[in-house]
N, C-alpha and C. Protein backbone atom coordinates (compact mmCIF):
# COMPACT_ATOMS: atom_id res chain seq x y z
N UNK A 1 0.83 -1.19 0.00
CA UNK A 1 0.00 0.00 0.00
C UNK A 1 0.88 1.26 0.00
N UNK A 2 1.92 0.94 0.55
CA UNK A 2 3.06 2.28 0.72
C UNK A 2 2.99 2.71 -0.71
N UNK A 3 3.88 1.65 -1.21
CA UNK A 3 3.93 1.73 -2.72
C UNK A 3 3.09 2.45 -3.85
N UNK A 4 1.75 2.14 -3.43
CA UNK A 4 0.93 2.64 -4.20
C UNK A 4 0.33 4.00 -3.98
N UNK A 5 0.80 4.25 -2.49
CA UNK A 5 0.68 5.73 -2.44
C UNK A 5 1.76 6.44 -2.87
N UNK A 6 2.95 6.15 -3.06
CA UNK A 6 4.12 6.71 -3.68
C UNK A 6 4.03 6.85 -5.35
N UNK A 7 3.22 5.88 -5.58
CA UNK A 7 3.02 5.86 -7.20
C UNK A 7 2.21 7.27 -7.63
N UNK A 8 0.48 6.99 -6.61
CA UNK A 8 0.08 8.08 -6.81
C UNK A 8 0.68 9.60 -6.45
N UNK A 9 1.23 10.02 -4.95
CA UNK A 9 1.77 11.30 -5.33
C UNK A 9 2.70 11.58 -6.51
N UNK A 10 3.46 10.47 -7.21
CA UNK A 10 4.58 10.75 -8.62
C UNK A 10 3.44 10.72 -9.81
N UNK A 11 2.46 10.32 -9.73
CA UNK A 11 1.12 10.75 -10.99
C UNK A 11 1.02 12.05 -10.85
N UNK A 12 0.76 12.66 -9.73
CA UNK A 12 -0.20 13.51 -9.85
C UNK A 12 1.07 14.74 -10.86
N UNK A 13 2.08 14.79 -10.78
CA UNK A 13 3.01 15.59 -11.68
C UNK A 13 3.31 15.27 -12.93
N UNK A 14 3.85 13.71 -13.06
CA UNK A 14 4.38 13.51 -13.81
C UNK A 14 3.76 12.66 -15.07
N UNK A 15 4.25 12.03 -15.94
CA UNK A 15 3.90 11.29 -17.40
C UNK A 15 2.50 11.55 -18.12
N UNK A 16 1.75 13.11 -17.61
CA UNK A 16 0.53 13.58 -18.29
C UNK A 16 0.86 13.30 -20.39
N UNK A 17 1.83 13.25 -20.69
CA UNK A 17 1.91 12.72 -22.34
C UNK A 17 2.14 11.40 -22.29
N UNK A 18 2.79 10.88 -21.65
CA UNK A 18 3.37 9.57 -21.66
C UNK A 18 2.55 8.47 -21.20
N UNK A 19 1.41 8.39 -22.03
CA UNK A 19 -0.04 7.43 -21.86
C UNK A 19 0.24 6.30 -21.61
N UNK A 20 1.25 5.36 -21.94
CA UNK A 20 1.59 4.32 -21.48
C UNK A 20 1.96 4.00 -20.55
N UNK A 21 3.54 4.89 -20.30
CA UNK A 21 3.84 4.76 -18.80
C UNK A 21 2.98 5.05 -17.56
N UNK A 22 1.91 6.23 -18.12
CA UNK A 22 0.99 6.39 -17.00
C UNK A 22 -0.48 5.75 -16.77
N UNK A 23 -0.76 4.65 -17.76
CA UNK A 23 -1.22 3.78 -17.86
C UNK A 23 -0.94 2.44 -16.73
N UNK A 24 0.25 2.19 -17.29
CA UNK A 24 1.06 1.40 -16.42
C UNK A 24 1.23 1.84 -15.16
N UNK A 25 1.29 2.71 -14.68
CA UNK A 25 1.12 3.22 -13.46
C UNK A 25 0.05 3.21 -12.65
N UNK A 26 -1.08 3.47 -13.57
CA UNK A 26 -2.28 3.55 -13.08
C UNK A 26 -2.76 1.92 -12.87
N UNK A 27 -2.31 0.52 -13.78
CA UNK A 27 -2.67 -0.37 -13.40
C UNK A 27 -2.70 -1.01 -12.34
N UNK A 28 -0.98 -0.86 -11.79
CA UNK A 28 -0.56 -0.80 -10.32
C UNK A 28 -1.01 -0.28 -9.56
N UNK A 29 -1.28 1.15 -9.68
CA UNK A 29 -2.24 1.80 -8.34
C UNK A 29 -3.80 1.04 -8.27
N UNK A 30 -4.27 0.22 -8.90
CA UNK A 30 -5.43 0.08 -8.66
C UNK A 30 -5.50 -1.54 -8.24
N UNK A 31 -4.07 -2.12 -8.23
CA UNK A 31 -4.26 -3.41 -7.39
C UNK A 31 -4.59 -3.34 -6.00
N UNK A 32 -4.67 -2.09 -5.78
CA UNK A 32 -4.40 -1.53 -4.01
C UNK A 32 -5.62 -0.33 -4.04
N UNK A 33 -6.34 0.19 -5.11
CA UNK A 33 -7.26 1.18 -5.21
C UNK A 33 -8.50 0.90 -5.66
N UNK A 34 -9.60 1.27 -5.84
CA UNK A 34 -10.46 1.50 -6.75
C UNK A 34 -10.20 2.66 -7.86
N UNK A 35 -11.05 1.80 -8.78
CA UNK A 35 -10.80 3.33 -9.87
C UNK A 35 -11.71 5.09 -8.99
N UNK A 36 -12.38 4.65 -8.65
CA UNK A 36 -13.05 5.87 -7.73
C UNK A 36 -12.21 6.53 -7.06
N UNK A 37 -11.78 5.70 -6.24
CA UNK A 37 -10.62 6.36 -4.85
C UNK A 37 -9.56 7.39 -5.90
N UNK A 38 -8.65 6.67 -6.78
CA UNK A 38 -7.59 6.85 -7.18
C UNK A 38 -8.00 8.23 -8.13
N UNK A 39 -9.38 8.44 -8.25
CA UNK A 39 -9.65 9.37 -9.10
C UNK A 39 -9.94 10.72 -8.01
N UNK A 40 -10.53 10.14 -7.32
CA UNK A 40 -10.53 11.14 -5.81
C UNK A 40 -9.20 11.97 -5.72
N UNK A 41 -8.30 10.76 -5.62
CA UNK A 41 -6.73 11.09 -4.86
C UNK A 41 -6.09 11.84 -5.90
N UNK A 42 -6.19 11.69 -6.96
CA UNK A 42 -5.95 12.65 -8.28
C UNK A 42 -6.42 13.65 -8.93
N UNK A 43 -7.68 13.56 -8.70
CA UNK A 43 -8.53 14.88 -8.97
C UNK A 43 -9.15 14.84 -10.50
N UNK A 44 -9.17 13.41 -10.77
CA UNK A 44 -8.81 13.16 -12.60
C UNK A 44 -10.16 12.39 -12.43
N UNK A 45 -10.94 12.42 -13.98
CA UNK A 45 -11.67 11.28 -13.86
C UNK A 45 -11.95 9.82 -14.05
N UNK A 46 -12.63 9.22 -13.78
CA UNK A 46 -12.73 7.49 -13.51
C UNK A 46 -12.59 7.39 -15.28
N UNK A 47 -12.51 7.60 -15.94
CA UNK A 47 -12.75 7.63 -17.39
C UNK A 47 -11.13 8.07 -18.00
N UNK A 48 -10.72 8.97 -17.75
CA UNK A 48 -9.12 8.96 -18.49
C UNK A 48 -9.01 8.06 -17.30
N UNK A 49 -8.63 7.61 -16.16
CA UNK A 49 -7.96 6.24 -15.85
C UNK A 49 -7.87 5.27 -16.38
N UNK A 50 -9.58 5.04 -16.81
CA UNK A 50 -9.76 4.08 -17.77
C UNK A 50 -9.08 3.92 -18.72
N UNK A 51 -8.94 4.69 -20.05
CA UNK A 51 -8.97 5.19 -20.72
C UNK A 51 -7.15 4.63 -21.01
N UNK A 52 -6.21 5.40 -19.97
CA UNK A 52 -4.89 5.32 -20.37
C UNK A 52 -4.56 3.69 -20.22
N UNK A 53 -5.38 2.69 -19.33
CA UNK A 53 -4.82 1.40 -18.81
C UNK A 53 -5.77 0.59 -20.05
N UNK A 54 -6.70 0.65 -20.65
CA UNK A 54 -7.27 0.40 -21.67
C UNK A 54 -5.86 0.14 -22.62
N UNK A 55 -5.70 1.52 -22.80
CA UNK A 55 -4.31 1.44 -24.23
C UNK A 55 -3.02 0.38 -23.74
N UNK A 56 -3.14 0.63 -22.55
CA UNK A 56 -2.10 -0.47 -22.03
C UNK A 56 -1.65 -1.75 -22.03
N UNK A 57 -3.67 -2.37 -21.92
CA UNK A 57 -3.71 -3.68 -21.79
C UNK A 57 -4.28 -4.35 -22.73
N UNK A 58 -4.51 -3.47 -24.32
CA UNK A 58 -5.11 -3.48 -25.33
C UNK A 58 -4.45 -3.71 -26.78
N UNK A 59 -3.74 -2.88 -26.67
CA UNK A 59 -2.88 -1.92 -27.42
C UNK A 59 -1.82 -3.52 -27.91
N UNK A 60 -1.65 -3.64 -29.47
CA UNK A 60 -0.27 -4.52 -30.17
C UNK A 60 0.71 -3.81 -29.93
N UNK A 61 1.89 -4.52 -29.50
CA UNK A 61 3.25 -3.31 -29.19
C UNK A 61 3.72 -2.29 -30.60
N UNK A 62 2.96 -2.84 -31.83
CA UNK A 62 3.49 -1.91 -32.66
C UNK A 62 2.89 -0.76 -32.63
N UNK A 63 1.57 -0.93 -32.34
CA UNK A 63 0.94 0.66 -31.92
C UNK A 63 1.21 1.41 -30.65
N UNK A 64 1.57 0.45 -29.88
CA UNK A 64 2.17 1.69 -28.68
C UNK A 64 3.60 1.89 -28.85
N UNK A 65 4.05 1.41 -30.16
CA UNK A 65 5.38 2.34 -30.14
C UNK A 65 5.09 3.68 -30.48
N UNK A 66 4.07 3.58 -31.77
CA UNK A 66 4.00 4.60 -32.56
C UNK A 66 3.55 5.76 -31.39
N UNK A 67 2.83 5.20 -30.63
CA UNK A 67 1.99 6.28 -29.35
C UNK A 67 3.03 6.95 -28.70
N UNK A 68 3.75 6.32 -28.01
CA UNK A 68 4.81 6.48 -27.69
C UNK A 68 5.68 7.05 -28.58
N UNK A 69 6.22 7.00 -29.60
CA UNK A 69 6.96 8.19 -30.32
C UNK A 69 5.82 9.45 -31.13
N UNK A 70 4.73 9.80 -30.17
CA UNK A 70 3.89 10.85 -30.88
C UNK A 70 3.64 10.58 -32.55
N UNK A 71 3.53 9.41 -33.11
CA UNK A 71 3.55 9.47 -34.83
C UNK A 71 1.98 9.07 -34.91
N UNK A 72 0.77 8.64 -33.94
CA UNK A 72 -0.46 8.74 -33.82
C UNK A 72 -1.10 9.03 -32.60
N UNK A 73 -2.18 9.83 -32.69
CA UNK A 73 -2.68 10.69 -31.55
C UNK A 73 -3.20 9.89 -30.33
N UNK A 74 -3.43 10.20 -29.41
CA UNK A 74 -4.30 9.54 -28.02
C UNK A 74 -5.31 8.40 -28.59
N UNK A 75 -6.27 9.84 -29.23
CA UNK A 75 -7.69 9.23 -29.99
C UNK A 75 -7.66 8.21 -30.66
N UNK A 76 -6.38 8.16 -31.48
CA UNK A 76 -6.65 7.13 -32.63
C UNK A 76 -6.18 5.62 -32.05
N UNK A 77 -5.46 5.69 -31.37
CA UNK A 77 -4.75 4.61 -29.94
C UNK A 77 -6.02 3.80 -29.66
N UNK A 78 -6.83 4.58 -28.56
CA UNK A 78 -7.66 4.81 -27.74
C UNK A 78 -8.74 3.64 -28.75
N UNK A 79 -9.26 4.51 -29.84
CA UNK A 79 -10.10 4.26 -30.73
C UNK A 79 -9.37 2.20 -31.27
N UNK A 80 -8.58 2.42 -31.67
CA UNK A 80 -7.71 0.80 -31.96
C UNK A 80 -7.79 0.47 -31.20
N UNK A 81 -7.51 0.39 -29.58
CA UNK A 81 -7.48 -0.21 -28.14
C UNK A 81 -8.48 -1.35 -28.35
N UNK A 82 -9.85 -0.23 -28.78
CA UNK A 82 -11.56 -0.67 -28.53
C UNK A 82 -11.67 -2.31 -29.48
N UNK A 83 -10.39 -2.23 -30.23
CA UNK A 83 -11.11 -3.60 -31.23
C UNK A 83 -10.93 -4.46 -31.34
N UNK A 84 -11.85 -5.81 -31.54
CA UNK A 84 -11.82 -7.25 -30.80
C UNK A 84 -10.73 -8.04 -30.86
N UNK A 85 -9.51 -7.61 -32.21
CA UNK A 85 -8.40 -8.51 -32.02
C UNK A 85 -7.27 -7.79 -32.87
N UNK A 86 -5.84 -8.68 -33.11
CA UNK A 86 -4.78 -8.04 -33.55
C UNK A 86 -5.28 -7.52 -35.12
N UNK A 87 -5.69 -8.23 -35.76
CA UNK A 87 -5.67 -8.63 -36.97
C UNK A 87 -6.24 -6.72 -37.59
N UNK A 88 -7.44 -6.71 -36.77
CA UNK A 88 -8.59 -5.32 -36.68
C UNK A 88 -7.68 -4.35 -36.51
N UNK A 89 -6.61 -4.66 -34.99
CA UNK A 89 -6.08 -3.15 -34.87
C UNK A 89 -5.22 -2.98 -35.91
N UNK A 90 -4.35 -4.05 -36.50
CA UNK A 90 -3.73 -3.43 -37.59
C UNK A 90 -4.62 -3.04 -39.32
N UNK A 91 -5.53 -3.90 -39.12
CA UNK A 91 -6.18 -3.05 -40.54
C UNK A 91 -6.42 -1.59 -39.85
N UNK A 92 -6.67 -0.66 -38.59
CA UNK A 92 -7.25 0.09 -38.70
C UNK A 92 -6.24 1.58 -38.47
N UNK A 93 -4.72 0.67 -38.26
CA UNK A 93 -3.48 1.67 -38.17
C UNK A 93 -3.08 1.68 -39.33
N UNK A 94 -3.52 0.93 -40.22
CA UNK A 94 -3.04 0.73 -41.78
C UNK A 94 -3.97 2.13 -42.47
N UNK A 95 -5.56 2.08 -42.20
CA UNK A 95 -6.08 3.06 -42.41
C UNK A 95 -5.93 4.14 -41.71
N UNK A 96 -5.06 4.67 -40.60
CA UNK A 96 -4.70 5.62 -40.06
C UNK A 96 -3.49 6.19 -40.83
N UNK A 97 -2.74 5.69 -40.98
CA UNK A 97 -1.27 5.68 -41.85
C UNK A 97 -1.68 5.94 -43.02
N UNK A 98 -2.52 5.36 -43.89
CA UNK A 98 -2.67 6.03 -44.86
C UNK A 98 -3.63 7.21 -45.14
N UNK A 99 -4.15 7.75 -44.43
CA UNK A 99 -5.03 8.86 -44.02
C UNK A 99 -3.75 9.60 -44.19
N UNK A 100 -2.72 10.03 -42.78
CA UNK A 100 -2.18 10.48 -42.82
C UNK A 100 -1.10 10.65 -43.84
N UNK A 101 -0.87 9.36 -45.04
CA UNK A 101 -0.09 9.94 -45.70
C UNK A 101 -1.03 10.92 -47.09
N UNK A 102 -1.64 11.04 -46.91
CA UNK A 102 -2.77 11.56 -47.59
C UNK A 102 -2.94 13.12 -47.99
N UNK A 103 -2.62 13.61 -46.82
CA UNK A 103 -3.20 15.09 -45.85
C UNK A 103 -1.84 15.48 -46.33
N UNK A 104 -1.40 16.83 -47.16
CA UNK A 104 -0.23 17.28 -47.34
C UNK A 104 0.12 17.96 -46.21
N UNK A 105 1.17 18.10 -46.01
CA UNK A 105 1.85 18.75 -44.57
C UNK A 105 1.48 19.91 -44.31
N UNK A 106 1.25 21.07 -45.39
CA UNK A 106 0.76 22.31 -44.51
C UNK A 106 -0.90 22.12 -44.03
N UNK A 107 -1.54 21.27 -44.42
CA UNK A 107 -2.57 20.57 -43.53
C UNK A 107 -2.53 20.34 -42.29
N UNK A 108 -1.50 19.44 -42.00
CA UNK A 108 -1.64 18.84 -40.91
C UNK A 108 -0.99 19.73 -40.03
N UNK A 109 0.13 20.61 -40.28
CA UNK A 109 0.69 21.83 -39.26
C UNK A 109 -0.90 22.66 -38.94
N UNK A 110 -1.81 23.17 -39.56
CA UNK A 110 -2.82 23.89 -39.35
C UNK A 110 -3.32 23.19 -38.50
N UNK A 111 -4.00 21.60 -38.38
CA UNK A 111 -4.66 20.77 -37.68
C UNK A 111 -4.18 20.69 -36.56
N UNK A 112 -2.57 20.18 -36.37
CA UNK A 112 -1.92 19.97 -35.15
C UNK A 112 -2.09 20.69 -34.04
């Protein structure tokens, strides 16, 4: 329990981009938490908790690299996380990838 209160005061500052690691973080705090409590103790809601440990425990490692090096957004993660198997999330990073190669660059600087 120590532990997991040490985890949470190092959340409440740190890895707000780093969805995985703070994913992973958040999985651990909740062997010892509820998602309620931990959302209490954070001030965050029961839903991005969700949300980041979802991508965590969801997620093919080739898409949380890409997450992890910023080359696809939260949403689109998030959105792949949701689908029933490997095969799906990669048809649907295949259609993400090619979306994006799509969109000429002074596009996507305006969007960003």
């Amino acid at each position: 329990m120590e532990e997991a209160n040490k985890l949470i005061a190092e959340s409440k500052y740190k890895y707000r981009k780093d969805y995985l690691r703070e994913g992973e973080r958040f999985r651990l705090i909740l062997q010892h938490y509820s998602q309620e409590k931990l959302s209490e103790k954070l001030g965050i809601s029961r839903s991005y908790i969700r949300q980041r440990v979802e991508i965590v425990d969801s997620l093919i490692p080739e898409i949380k690299a890409l997450l992890k090096e910023n080359k696809i957004k939260f949403t689109q993660a998030l959105t792949i996380s949701r689908s029933p198997d490997i095969e799906t999330q990669r048809s649907m990073l295949k259609h993400i990838i090619d979306d994006m190669k799509a969109v000429p660059p002074e596009e996507k600087k305006e969007d960003g």
